[in-house]
Protein backbone atom coordinates (compact mmCIF):
# COMPACT_ATOMS: atom_id res chain seq x y z
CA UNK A 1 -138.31 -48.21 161.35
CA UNK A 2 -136.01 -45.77 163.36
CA UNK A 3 -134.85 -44.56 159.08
CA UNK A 4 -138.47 -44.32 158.26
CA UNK A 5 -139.32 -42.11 160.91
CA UNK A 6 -135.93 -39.78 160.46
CA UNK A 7 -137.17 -39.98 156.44
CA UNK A 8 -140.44 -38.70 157.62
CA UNK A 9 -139.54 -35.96 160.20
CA UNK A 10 -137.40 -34.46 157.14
CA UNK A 11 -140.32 -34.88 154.79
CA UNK A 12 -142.92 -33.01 157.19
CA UNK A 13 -139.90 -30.39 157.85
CA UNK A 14 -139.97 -29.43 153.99
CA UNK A 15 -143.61 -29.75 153.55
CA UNK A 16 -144.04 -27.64 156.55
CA UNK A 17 -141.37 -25.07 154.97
CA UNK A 18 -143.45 -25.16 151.69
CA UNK A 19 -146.83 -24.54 153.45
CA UNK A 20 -145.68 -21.60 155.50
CA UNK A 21 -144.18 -19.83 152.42
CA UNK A 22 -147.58 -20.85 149.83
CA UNK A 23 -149.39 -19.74 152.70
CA UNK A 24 -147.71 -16.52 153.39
CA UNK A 25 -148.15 -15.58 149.32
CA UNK A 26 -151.44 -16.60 149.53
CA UNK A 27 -152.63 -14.42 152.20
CA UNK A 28 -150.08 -11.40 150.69
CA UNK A 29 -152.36 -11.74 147.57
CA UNK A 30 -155.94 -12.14 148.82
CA UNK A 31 -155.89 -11.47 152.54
CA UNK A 32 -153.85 -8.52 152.52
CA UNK A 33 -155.49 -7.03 156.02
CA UNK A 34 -156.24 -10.46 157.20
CA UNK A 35 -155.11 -10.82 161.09
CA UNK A 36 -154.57 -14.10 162.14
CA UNK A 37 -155.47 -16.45 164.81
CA UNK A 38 -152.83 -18.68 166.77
CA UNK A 39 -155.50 -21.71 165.72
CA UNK A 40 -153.60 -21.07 162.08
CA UNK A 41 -150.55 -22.85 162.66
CA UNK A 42 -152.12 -25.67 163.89
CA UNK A 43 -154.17 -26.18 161.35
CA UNK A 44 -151.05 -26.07 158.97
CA UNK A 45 -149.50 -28.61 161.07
CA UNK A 46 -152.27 -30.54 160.23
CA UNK A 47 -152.21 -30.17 156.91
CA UNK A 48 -148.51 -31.22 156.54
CA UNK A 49 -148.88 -34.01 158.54
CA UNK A 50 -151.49 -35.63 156.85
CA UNK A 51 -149.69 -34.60 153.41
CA UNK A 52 -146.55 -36.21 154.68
CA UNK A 53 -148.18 -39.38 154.78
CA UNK A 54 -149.59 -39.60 151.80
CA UNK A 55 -145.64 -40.05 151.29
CA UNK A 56 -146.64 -43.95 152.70
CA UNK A 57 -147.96 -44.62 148.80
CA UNK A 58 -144.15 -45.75 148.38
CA UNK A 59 -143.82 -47.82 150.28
CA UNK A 60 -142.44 -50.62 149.07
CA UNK A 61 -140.61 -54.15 149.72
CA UNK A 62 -139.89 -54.39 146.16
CA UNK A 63 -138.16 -51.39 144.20
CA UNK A 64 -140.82 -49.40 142.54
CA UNK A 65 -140.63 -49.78 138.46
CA UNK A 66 -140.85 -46.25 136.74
CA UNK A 67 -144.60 -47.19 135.33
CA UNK A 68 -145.24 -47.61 139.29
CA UNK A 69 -143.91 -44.62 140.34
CA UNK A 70 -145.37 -42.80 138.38
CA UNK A 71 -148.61 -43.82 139.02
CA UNK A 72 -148.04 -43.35 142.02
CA UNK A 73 -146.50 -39.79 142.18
CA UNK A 74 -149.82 -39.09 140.25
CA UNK A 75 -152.56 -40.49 142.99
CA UNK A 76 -150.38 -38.91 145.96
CA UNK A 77 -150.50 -35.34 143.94
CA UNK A 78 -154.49 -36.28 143.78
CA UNK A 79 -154.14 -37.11 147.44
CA UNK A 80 -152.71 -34.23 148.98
CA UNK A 81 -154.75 -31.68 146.70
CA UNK A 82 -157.70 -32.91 147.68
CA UNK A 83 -156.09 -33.25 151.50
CA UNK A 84 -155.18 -29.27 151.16
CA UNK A 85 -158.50 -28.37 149.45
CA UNK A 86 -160.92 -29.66 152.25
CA UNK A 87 -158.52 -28.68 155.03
CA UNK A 88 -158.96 -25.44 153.28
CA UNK A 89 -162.99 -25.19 153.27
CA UNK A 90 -162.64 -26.83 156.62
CA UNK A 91 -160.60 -24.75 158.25
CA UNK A 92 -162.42 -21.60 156.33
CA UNK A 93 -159.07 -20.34 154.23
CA UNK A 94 -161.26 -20.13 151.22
CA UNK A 95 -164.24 -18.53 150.94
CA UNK A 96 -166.80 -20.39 148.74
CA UNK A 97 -168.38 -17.39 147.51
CA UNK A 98 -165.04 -15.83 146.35
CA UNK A 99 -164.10 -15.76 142.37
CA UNK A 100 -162.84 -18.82 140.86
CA UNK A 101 -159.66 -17.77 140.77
CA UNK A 102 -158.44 -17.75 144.57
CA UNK A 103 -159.31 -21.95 144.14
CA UNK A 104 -157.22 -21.81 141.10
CA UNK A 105 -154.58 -19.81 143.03
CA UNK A 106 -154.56 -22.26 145.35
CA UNK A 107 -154.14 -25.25 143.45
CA UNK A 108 -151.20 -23.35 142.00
CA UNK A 109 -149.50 -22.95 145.12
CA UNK A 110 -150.16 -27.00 145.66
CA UNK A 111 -148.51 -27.55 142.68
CA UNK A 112 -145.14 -25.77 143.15
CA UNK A 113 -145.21 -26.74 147.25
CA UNK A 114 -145.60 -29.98 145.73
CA UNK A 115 -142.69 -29.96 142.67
CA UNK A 116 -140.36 -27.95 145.11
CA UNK A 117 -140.65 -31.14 147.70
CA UNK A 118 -140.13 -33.45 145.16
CA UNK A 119 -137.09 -31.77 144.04
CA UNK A 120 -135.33 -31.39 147.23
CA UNK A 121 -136.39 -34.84 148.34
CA UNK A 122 -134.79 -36.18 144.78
CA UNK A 123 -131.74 -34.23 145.06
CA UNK A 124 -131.45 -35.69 148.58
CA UNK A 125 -131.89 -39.20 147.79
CA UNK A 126 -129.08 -38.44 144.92
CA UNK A 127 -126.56 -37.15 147.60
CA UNK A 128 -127.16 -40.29 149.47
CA UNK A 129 -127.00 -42.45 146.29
CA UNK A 130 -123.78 -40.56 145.66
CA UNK A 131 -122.39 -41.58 148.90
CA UNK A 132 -123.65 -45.00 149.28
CA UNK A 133 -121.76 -45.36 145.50
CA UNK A 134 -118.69 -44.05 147.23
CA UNK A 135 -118.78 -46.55 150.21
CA UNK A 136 -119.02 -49.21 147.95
CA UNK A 137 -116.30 -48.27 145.54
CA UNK A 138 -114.30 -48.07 148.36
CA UNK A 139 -115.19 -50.92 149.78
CA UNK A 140 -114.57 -53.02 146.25
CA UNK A 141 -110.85 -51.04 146.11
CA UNK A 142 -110.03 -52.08 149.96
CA UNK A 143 -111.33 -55.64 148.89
CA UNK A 144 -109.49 -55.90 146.02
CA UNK A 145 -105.97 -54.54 147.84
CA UNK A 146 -106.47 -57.55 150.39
C-alpha cells in the first residue's frame, strides 16, 4: 500500500508538471491577455488528481498480458480526455462558442501531456527493472560463491 501511494504521489507530480506546461501553451496561444484567478490552480489540482487515478485501470494481481494493456492504455486515454474535457467546460477554460479548433487544440495538448507521462513513467519502471535485474544477478553470483 505504502509503494502504491509513493507510485501515485510521483504519478500526480508528472501529471501535474504536464498540466501546468499544456496549460501555460494553451493560454500563450488563445488567452494571450487572460489574467488569472488563484481558483486556477485548484482546479488543475483537480484535474490531475482525478487523471492520476484513472492510473487504478492497472491494477492488477495478475501481470497484465500486452492485449490487456493495451486495452487498457486505450480506455484510460478515453478516461482522462473526457476527465480534462468536462473539467474544462466546467471550470469555463473553453468557451463553447469559440472555433473548433481551440477543442482540437486541446485534445492535442491531452495527447502529448498524456505520451510524455507515459514515457517518463516507462523509462522509470525500466530503471527500476534495471536495478531489480542487478540485485538479482548479484544475488545468484553471491549464491553461487557460497
Amino acid at each position: 500500500m505504502k509503494k502504491t501511494f509513493k507510485e501515485f504521489v510521483v504519478l500526480f507530480c508528472t501529471i501535474n508538471t504536464g498540466v501546468m506546461f499544456a496549460t501555460a501553451i494553451y493560454i500563450s496561444l488563445f488567452e494571450k491577455e487572460a489574467s488569472l484567478h488563484v481558483s486556477i490552480l485548484w482546479q488543475m489540482l483537480l484535474v490531475t488528481f482525478l487523471t492520476s487515478l484513472s492510473d487504478l485501470l492497472y491494477y492488477s494481481k495478475k501481470e497484465l498480458s500486452k492485449k490487456q494493456a493495451i486495452i487498457r492504455t486505450c480506455i484510460q486515454f478515453i478516461l482522462v480526455s473526457t476527465i480534462v474535457i468536462v473539467c474544462a467546460y466546467l471550470f469555463d477554460w473553453i468557451d463553447p462558442t469559440k472555433p473548433l479548433y481551440y477543442i482540437v487544440s486541446l485534445i492535442v495538448l491531452i495527447i502529448i501531456v498524456y505520451i510524455l507521462v507515459k514515457i517518463i513513467s516507462y523509462k522509470k519502471d525500466m530503471k527500476m527493472a534495471e536495478k531489480l535485474n542487478e540485485k538479482i544477478a548479484e544475488y545468484n553470483r553471491i549464491k553461487k560463491n557460497n
